[in-house]
Protein backbone atom coordinates (compact mmCIF):
# COMPACT_ATOMS: atom_id res chain seq x y z
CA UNK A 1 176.34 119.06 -131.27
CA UNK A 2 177.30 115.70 -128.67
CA UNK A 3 174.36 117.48 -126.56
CA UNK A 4 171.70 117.78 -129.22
CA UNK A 5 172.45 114.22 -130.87
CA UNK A 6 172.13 112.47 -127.50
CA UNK A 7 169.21 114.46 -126.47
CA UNK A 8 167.28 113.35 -129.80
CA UNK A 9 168.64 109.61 -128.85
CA UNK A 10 167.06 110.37 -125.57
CA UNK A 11 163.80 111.57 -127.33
CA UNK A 12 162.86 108.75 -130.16
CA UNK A 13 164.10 105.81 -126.85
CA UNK A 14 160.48 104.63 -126.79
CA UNK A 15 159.69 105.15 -130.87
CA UNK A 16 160.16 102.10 -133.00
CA UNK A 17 163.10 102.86 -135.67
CA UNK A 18 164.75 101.49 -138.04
CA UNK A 19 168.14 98.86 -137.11
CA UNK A 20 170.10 100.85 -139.44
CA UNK A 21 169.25 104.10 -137.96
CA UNK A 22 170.05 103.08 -134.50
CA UNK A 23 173.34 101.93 -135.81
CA UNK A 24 174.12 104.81 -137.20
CA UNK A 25 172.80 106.86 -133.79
CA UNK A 26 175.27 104.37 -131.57
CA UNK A 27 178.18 104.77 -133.61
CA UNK A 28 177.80 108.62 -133.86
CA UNK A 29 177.72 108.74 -129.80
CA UNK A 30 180.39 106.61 -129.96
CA UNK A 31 182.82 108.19 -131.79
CA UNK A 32 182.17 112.06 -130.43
CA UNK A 33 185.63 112.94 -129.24
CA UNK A 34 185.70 112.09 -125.31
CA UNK A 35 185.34 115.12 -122.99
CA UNK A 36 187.01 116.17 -119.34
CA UNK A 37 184.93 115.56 -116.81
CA UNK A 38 184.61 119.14 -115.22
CA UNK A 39 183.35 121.10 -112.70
CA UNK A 40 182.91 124.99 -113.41
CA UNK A 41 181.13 127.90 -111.18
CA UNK A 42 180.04 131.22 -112.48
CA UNK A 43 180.75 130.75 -115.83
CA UNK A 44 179.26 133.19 -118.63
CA UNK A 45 177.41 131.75 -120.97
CA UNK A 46 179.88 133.17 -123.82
CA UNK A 47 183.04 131.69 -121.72
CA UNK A 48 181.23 128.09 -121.73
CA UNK A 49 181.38 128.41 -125.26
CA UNK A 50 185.23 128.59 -125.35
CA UNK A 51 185.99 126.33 -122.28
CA UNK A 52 183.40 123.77 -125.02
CA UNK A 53 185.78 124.28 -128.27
CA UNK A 54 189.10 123.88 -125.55
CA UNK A 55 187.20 120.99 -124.26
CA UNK A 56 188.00 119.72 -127.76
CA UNK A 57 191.60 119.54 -127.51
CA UNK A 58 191.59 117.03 -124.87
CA UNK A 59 193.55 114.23 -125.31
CA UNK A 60 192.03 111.19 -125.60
CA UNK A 61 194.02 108.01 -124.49
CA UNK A 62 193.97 104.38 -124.74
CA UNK A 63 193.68 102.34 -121.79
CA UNK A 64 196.34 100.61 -120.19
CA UNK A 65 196.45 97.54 -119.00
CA UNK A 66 195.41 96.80 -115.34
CA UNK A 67 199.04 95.47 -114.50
CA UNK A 68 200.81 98.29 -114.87
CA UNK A 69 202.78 99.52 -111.95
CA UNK A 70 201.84 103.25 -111.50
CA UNK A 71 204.32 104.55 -108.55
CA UNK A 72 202.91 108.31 -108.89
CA UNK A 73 199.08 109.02 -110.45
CA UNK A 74 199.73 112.48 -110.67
CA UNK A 75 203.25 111.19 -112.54
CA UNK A 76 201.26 108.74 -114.57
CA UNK A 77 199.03 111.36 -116.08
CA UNK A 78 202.06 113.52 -116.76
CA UNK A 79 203.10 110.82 -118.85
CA UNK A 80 199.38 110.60 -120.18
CA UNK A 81 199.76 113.81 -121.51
CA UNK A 82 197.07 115.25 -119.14
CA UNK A 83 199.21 117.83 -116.44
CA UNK A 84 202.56 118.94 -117.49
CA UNK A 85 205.37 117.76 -116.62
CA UNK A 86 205.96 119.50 -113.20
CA UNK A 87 203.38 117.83 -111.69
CA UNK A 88 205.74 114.76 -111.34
CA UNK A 89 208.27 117.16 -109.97
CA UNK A 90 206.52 118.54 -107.19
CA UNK A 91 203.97 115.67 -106.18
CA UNK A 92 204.54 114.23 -102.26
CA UNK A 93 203.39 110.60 -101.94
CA UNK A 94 200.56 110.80 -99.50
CA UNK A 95 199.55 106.72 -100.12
CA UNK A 96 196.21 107.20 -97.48
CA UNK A 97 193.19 105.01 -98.12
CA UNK A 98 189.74 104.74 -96.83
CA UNK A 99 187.17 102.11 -97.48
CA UNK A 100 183.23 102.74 -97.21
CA UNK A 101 180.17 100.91 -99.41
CA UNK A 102 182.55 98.56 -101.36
CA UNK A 103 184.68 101.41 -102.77
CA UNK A 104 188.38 101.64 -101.99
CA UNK A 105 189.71 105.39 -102.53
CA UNK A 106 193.66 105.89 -101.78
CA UNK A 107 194.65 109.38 -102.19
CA UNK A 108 198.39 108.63 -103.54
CA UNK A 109 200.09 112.15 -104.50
CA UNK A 110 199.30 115.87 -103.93
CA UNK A 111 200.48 118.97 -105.29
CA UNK A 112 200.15 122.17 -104.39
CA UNK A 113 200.74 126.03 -105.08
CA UNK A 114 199.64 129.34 -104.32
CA UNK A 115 196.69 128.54 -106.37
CA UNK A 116 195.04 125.49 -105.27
CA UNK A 117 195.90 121.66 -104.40
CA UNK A 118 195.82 118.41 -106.73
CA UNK A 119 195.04 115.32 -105.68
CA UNK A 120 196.56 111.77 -107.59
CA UNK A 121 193.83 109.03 -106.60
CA UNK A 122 193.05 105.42 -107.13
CA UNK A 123 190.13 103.25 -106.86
CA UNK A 124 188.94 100.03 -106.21
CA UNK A 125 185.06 98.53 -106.42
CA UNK A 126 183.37 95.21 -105.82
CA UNK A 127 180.69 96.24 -108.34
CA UNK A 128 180.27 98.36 -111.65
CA UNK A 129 179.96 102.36 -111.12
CA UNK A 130 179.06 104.80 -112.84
CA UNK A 131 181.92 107.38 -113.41
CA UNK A 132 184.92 107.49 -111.12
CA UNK A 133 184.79 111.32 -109.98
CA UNK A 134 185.38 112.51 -106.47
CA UNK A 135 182.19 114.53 -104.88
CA UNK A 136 183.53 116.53 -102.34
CA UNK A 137 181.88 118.21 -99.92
CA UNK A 138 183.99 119.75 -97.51
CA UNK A 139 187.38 121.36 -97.53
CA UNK A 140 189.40 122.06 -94.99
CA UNK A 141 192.75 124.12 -94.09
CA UNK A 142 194.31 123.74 -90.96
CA UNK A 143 191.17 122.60 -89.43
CA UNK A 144 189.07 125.49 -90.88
CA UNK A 145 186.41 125.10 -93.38
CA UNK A 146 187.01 126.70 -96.37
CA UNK A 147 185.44 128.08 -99.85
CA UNK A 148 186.78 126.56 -103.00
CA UNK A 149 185.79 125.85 -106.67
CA UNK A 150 186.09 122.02 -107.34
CA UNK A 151 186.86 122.64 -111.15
CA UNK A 152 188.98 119.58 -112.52
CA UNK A 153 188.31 115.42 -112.05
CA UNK A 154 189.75 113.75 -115.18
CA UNK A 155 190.00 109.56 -114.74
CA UNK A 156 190.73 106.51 -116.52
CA UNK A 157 189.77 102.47 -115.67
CA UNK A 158 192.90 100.75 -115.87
CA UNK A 159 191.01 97.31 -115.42
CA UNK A 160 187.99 95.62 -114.16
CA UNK A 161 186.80 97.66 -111.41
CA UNK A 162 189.94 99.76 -110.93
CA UNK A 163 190.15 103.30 -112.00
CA UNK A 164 192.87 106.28 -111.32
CA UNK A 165 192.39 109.69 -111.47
CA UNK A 166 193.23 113.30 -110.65
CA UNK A 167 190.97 116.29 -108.90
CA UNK A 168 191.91 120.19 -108.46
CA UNK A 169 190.32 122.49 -105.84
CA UNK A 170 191.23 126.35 -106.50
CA UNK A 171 192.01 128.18 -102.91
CA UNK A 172 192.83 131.27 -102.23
CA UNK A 173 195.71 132.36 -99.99
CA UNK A 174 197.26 129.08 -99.63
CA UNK A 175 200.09 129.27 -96.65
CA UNK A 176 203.55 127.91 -97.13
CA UNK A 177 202.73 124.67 -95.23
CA UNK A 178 199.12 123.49 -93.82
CA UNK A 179 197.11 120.94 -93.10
CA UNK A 180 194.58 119.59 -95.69
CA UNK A 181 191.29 117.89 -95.03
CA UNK A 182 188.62 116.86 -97.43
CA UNK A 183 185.25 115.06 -96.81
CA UNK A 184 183.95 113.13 -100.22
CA UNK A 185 180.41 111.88 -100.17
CA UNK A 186 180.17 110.47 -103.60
CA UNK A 187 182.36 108.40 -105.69
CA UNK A 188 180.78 108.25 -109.44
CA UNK A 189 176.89 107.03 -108.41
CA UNK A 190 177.95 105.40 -105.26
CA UNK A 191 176.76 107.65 -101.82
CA UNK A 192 178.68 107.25 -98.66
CA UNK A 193 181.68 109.25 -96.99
CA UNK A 194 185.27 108.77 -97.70
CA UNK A 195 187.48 111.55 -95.25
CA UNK A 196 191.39 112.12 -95.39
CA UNK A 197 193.56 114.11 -93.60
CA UNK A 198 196.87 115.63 -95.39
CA UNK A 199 200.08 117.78 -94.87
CA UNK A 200 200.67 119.65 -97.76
CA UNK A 201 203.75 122.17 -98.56
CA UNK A 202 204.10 125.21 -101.34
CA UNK A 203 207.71 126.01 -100.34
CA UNK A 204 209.47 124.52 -102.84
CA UNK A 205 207.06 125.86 -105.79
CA UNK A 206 207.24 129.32 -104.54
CA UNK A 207 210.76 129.43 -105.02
CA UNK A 208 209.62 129.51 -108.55
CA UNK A 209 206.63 131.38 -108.76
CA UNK A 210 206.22 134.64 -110.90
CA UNK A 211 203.71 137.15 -109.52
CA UNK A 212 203.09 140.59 -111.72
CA UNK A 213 201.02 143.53 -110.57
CA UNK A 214 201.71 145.82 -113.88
CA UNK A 215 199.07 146.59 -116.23
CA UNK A 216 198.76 145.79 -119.81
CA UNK A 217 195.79 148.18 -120.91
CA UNK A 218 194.33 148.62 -124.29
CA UNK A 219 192.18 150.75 -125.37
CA UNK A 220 188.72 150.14 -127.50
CA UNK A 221 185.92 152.61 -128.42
CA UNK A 222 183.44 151.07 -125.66
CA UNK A 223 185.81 150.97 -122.74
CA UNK A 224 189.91 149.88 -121.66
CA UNK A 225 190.94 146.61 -121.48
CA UNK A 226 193.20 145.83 -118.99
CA UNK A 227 195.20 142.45 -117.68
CA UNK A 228 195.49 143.82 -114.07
CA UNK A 229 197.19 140.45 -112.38
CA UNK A 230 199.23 137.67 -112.99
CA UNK A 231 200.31 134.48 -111.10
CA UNK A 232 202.50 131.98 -112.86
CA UNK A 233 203.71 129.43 -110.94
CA UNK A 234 205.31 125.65 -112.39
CA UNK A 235 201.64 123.92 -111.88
CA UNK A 236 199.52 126.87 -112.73
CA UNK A 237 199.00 130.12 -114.43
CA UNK A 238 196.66 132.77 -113.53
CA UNK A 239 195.46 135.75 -115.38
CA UNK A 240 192.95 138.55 -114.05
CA UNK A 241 191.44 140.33 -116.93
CA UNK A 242 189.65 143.61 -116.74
CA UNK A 243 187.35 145.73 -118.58
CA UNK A 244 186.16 149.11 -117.59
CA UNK A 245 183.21 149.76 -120.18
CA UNK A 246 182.20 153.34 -121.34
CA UNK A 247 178.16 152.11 -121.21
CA UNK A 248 176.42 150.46 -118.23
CA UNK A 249 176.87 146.29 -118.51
CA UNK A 250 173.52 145.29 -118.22
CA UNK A 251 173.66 141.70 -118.20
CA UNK A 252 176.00 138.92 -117.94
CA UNK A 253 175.40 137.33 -121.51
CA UNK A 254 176.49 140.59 -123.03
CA UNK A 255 179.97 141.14 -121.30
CA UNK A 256 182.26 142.52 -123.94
CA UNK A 257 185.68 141.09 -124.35
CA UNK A 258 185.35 138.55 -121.82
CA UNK A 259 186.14 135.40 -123.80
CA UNK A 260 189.74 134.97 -125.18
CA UNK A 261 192.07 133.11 -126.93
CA UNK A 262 195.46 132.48 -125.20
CA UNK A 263 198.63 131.97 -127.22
CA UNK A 264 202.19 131.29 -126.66
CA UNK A 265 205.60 132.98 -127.86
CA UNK A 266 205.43 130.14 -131.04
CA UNK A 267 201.72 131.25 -131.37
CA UNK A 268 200.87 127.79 -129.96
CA UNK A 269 197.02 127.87 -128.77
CA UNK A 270 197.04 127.47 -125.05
CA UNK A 271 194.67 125.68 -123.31
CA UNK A 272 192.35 127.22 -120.42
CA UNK A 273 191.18 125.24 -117.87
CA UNK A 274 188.56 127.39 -115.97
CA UNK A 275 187.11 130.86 -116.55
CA UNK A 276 184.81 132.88 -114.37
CA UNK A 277 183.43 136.16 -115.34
CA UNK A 278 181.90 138.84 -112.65
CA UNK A 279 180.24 141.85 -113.15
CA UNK A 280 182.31 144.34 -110.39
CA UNK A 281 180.10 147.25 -110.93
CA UNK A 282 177.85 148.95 -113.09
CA UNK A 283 180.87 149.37 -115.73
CA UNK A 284 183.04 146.97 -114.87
CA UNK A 285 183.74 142.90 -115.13
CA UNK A 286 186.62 140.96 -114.24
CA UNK A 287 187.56 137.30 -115.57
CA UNK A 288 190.00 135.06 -114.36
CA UNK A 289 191.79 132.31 -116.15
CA UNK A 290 193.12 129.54 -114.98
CA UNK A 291 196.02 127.42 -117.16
CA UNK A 292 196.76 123.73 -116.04
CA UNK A 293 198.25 121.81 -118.87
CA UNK A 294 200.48 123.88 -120.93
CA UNK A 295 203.84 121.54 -121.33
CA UNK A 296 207.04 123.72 -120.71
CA UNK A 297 207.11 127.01 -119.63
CA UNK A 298 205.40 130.03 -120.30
CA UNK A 299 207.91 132.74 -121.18
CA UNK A 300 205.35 134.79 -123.21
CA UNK A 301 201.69 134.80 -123.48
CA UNK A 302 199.23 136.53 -125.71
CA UNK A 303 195.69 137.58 -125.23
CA UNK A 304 193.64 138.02 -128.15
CA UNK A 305 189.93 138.37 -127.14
CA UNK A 306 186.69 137.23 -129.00
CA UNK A 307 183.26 136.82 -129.29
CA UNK A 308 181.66 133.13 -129.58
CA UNK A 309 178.57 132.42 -131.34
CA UNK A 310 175.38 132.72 -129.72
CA UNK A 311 174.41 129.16 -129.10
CA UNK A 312 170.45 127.89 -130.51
CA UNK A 313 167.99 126.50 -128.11
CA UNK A 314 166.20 125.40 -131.28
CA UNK A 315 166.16 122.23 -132.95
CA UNK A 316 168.16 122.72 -136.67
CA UNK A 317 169.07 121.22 -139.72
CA UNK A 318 172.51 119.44 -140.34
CA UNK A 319 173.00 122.39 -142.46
CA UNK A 320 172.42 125.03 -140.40
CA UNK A 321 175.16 124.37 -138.56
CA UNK A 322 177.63 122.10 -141.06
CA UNK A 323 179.03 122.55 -144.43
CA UNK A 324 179.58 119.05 -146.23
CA UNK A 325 182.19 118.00 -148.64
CA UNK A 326 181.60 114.93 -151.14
CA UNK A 327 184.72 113.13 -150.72
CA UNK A 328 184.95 112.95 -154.52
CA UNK A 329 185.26 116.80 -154.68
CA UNK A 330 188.16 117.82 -156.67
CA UNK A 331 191.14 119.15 -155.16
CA UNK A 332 192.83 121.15 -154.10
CA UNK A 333 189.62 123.64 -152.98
CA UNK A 334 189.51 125.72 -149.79
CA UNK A 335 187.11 125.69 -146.69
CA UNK A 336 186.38 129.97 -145.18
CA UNK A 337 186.31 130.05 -141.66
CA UNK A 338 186.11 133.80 -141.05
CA UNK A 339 188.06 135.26 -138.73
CA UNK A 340 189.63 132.15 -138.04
CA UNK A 341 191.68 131.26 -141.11
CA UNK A 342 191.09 128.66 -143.64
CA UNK A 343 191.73 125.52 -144.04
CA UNK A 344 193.20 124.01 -147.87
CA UNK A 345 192.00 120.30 -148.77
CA UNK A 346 195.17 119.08 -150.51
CA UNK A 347 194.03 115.85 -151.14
CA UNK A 348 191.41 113.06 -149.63
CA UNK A 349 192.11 109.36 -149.88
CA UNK A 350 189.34 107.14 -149.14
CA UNK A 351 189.72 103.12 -148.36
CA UNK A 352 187.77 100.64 -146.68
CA UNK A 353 188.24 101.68 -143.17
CA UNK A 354 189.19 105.05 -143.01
CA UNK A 355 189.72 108.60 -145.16
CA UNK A 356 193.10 110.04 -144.51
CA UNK A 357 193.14 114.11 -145.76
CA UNK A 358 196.34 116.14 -146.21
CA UNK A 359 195.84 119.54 -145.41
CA UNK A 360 197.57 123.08 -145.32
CA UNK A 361 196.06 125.30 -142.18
CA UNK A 362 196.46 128.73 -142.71
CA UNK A 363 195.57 130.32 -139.34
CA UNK A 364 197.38 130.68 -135.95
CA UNK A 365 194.08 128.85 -134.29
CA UNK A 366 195.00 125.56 -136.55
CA UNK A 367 193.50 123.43 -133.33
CA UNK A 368 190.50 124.68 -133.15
CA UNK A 369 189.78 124.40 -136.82
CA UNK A 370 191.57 120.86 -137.15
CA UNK A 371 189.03 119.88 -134.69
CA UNK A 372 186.23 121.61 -136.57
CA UNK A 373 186.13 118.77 -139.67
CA UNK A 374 184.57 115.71 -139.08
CA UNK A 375 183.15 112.89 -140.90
CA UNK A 376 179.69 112.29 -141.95
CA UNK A 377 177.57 109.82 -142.70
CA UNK A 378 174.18 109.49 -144.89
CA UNK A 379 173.83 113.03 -144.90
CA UNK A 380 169.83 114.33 -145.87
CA UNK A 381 169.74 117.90 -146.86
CA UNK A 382 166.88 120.11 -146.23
CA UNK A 383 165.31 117.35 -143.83
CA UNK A 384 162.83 118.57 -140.82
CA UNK A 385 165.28 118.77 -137.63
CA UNK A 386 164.36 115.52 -135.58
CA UNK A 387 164.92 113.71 -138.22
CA UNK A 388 168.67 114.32 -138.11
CA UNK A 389 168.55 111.78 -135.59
CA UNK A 390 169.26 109.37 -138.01
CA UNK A 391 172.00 110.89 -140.18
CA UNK A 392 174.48 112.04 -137.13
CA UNK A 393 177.92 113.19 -137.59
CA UNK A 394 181.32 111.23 -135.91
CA UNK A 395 184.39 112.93 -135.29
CA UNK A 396 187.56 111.09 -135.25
CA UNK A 397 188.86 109.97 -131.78
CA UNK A 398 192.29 109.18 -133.32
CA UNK A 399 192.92 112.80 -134.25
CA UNK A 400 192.22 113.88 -130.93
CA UNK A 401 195.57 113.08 -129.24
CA UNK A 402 197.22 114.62 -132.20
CA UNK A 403 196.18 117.94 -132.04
CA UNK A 404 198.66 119.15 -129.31
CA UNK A 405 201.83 118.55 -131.09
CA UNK A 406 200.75 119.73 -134.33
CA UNK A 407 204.10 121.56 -135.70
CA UNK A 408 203.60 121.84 -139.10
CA UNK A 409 200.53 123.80 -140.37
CA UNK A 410 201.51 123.33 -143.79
CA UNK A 411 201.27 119.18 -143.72
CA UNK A 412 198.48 117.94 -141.69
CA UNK A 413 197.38 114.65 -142.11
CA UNK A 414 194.15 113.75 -140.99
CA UNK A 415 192.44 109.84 -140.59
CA UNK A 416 189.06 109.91 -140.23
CA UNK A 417 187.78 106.04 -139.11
CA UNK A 418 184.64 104.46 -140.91
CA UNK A 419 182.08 101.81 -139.97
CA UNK A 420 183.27 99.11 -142.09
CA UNK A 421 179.11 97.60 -142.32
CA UNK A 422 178.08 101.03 -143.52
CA UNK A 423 177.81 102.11 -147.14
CA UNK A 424 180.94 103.91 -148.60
CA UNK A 425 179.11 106.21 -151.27
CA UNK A 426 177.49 107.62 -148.38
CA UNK A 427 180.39 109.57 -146.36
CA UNK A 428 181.00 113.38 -146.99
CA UNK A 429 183.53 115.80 -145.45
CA UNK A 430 182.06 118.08 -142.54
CA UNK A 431 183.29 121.02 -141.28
CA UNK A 432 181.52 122.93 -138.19
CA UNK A 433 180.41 126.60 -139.05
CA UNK A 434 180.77 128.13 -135.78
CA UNK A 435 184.35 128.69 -136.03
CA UNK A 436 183.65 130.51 -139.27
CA UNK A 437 181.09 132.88 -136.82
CA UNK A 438 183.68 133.25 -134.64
CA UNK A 439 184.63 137.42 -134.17
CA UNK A 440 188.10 138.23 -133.35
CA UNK A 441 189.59 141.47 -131.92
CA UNK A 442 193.18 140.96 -133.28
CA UNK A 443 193.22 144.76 -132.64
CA UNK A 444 192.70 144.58 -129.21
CA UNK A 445 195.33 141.80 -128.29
CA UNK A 446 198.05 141.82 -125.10
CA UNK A 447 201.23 140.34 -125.07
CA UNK A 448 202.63 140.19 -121.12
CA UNK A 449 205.84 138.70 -120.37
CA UNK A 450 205.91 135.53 -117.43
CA UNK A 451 209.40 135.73 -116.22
């Protein structure tokens, strides 16, 4: 949805419209709930899908103020809610810094396991930039070059020209201790090269690392599923899935089983970080997963797997894809979402600036559908596609930090924020359908102990 309503932004740029249309584009955009910036490789097209709906749950944080004294970046964003709490544990201060085209880049803390490296930076710049993420280029271990998937850079400005942030490289076969060297040649839209030189150490966190070989197999009528590896360690959990199909796999796009949902032993969602699917063989795919943020430890961890809508490459109406609620609707009523639950509108309370909504969630994915409603605005029924342009739908950055310590299923409040120059009479309710198009295998789920 962020994709097609800035795309049709894009598109009308040089068309004269309407002021009150434009506001209504603008504040859309600028209320979408503010994704990771992230890097993935080999990705299905079905496992973008999910790593979009986790991309949901990201937190979204205020900024601080640029005098705050941040001893540890990779312990700051632990705080932030943004790597769990280990990373502050096992971080090394590195404090290395190299200058080159006006921007300043100190790499401050690293962290490493068997499973990759992390790297706690800061930056400084004598002019605006756009975006603070790390390009890097080359990577390399104990002098020698190596292959690695770039797949997190999350930052933050934390005043005028000065930004933190955090990047993860996934490598293979890291040794106990080794040298690290990476060569960046881009910082946001700024070209030029930036090189550091590290020592980096796993021997502490492999004290603590859980590594299991046994299979977990489960058998369908097209083929045995089966979670053939696992790597848990206190920055990172991986999980090799595998599926041996009875019927060739002809094409990526139509993997079976190779998108999942992750839960804990409270049947808390779990976040993944990265997924990449390949096809092994004629019959056969493998998918990894990669976990990054979950906050405590994983004792327990179930694997349900599903199928995610396919995704249009058409233009559509607001209703093809929405349902819509007038706030005045009578409750209590209830909103389907398949597979996936439902969701009970207790009440809705509507006031000048915002709509708070109690709720009762009666599903085991409550995140995903929490993050499903949304609040719309001027909503034209039956119109021709482009021009929903003009009648958008905002979802509430406020909820968005929320959503990971939801405890209570049964009592969720909601607050939705309004544009206080807008019209009241014109808001409604929305709730997304693709989670209600969401297929689950419940049938086909895994439970593997971490320990």
């Amino acid at each position: 949805m962020e994709e097609y309503l800035k795309s049709q932004k894009n598109k009308y740029n040089n068309t004269k419209i309407s002021t009150e249309a434009d506001k209504k584009i603008k504040v859309t955009l600028e209320n979408l709930p503010e994704r990771k910036k992230t890097k993935r490789f080999n990705i299905v097209a079905a496992a973008i899908v999910f790593v979009c709906i986790s991309a949901l749950l990201s937190t979204n944080v205020s900024q601080v103020k640029a005098d705050s004294i941040i001893k540890s970046i990779l312990g700051y964003f632990v705080k932030d809610n943004n790597l769990n709490d280990n990373y502050g544990k096992y971080a090394n201060a590195v404090n290395k810094t190299t200058t080159n085209n006006g921007v300043e880049i100190t790499i401050d803390s690293i962290a490493s396991d068997s499973l990759g490296v992390t790297l706690g930076y800061s930056l400084k710049t004598d002019k605006a930039i756009k975006g603070a993420d790390l390009g890097v280029t080359k990577l390399l271990i104990n002098g020698k070059e190596t292959s690695f998937e770039n797949t997190t850079n999350y930052y933050k400005e934390i005043g005028n020209l000065q930004y933190v942030g955090y990047e993860s490289f996934k490598v293979k076969d890291l040794p106990k201790n080794f040298k690290f060297e990476i060569v960046v040649n881009s910082v946001g839209d700024i070209s030029g090269q930036w090189s550091f030189k590290l020592n980096a150490s796993n021997e502490d966190i492999n004290e603590n690392t859980f590594v299991s070989n046994t299979s977990f197999q489960k058998v369908s009528e097209d083929g045995i599923l089966n979670i053939s590896k696992i790597i848990s360690t206190p920055l990172n959990t991986y999980i090799q899935l595998t599926y041996k199909s009875n019927n060739p796999i002809k094409s990526e796009d139509k993997i079976p089983y190779s998108t999942v949902f992750l839960m804990d032993e409270n049947n808390r969602m779990v976040t993944i970080e990265d997924v990449k699917s390949t096809i092994v063989d004629e019959y056969t795919y493998k998918t990894e997963f990669y976990i990054k943020e979950y906050k405590g430890k994983l004792n327990k961890l179930t694997i349900i797997p599903y199928k995610a809508p396919e995704i249009s490459k058409e233009p559509r109406r607001l209703e093809d894809d929405n349902e819509f609620y007038n706030l005045k609707t009578k409750t209590p009523f209830v909103i389907n979402a398949g597979d996936m639950g439902e969701i009970k509108v207790n009440s809705m309370v509507e006031t000048r600036d915002k709509v708070t909504m109690n709720c009762s969630i009666e599903s085991i994915y409550g995140d995903l559908l929490v993050n499903a409603l949304g609040l719309g605005y001027d909503i034209k029924l039956n119109a021709d596609p482009a021009i929903n342009n003009f009648n958008p739908i905002g979802f509430n950055k406020n909820t968005m930090d929320k959503i990971k310590t939801l405890t209570n299923l049964n009592n969720v409040v909601l607050e939705f924020d309004k544009d206080s120059t807008l019209k009241d009479d014109k808001y409604v309710l929305v709730f997304q359908k693709y989670i209600k198009e969401i297929k689950v295998y419940p049938e086909l789920k895994i439970t593997v102990p971490i320990d």
